[in-house]
Protein backbone atom coordinates (compact mmCIF):
# COMPACT_ATOMS: atom_id res chain seq x y z
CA UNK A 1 0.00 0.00 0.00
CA UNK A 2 1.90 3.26 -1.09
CA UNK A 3 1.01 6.26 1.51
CA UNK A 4 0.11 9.32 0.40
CA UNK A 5 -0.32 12.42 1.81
CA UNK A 6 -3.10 14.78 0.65
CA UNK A 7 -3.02 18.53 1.12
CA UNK A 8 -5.91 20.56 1.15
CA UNK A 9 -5.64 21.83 -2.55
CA UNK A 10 -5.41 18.39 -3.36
CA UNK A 11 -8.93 17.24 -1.62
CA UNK A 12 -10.47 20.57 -2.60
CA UNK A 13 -11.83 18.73 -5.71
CA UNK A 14 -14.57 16.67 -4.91
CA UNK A 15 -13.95 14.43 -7.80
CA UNK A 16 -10.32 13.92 -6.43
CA UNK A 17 -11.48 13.51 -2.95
CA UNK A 18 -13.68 11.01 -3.60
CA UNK A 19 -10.99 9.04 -6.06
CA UNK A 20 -8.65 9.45 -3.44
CA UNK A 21 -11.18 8.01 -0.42
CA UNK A 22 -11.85 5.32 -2.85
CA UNK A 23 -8.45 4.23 -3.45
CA UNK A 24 -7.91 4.01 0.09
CA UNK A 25 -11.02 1.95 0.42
CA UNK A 26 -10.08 -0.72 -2.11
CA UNK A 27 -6.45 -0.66 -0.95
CA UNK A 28 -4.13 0.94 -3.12
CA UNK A 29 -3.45 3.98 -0.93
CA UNK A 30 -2.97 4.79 2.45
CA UNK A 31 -4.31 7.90 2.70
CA UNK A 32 -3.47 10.30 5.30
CA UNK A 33 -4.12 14.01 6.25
CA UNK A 34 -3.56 16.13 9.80
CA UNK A 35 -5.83 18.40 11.32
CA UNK A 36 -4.27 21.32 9.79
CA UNK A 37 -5.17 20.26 6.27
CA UNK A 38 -8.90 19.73 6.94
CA UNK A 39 -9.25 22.85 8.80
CA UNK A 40 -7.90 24.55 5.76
CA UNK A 41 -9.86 22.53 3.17
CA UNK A 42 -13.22 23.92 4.89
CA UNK A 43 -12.00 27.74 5.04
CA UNK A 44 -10.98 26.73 1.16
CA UNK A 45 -14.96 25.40 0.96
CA UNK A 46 -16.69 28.03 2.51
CA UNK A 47 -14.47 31.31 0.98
CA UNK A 48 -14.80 29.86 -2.81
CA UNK A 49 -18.98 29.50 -1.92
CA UNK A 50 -18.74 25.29 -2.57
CA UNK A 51 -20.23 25.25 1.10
CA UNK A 52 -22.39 28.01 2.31
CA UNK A 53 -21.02 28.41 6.15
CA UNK A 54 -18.59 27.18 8.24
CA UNK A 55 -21.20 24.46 9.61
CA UNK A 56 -21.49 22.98 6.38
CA UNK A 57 -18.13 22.83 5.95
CA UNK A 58 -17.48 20.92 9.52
CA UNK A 59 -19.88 18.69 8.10
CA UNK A 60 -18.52 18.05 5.47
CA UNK A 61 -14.68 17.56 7.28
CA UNK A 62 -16.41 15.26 9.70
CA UNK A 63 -17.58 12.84 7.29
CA UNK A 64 -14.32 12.43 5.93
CA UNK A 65 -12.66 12.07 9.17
CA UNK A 66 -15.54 8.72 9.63
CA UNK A 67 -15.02 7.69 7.01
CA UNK A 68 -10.87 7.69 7.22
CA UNK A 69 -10.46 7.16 10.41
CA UNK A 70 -7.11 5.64 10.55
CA UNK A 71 -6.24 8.87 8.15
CA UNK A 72 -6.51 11.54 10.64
CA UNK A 73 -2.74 12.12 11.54
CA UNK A 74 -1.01 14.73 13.90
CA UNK A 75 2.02 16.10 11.25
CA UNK A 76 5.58 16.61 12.72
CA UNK A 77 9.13 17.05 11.50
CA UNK A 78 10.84 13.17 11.11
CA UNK A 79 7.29 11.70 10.77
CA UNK A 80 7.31 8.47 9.25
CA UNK A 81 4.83 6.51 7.21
């Protein structure tokens, strides 16, 4: 399984997201992303008007983080996959 870590420009698109999340699902990937990233990806959502508030966007981040659990992953320098 080759690890990957996705940024939040990366999962802005929800066409990657979703491929992404998928490939994780079947396997291929390992996909990971910190805090930091999500947080970002829903001030991304709400300021380009793909969500309409920041609720939406929590949402949206929460659902992710279900259904990734294991992806959720607290970034530091020397961390290893």
């Amino acid at each position: 399984m080759i690890p990957v870590v996705a940024d939040a420009d990366t999962l802005f698109g929800a066409t990657t997201r979703g491929l992404l999340i998928h490939l994780d699902y079947v396997g291929i990937i390992r996909l990971h992303w910190s805090p930091l990233i999500l947080d970002e990806l829903s001030r991304a959502l709400v300021d380009t008007g793909r969500k309409t508030n920041a609720e939406t966007a929590r949402r949206h981040e929460q659902l992710m983080r279900s259904a990734l659990p294991q992806a959720a992953q607290t970034l530091t320098a020397g961390t290893s996959w």
